[in-house]
Protein backbone atom coordinates (compact mmCIF):
# COMPACT_ATOMS: atom_id res chain seq x y z
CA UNK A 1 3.58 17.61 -15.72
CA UNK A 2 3.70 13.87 -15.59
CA UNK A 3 4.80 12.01 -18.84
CA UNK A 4 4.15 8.09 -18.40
CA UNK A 5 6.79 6.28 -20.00
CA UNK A 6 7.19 2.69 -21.57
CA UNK A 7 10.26 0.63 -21.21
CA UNK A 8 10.77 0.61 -24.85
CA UNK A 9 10.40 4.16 -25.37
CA UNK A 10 12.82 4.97 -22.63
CA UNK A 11 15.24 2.17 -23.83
CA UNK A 12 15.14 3.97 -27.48
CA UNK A 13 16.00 7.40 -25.78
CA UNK A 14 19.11 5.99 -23.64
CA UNK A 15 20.41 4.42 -26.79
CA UNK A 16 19.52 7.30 -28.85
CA UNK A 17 21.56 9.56 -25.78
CA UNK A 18 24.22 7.45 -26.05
CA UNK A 19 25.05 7.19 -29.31
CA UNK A 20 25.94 11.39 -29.02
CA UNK A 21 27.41 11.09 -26.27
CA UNK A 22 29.14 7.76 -25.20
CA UNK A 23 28.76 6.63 -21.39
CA UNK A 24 30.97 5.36 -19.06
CA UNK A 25 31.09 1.59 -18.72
CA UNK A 26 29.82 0.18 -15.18
């Protein structure tokens, strides 16, 4: 299954992934 996408949408998921569980600083 291939799911296209969009910068914004995968922008909103890494924030929402962060905010339960925090990530280590580069």
């Amino acid at each position: 299954m291939k799911v296209k996408m969009h910068r914004s949408d995968f922008a909103k998921l890494i924030g929402k992934i962060q905010s339960v569980v925090p990530t280590k600083p580069t």
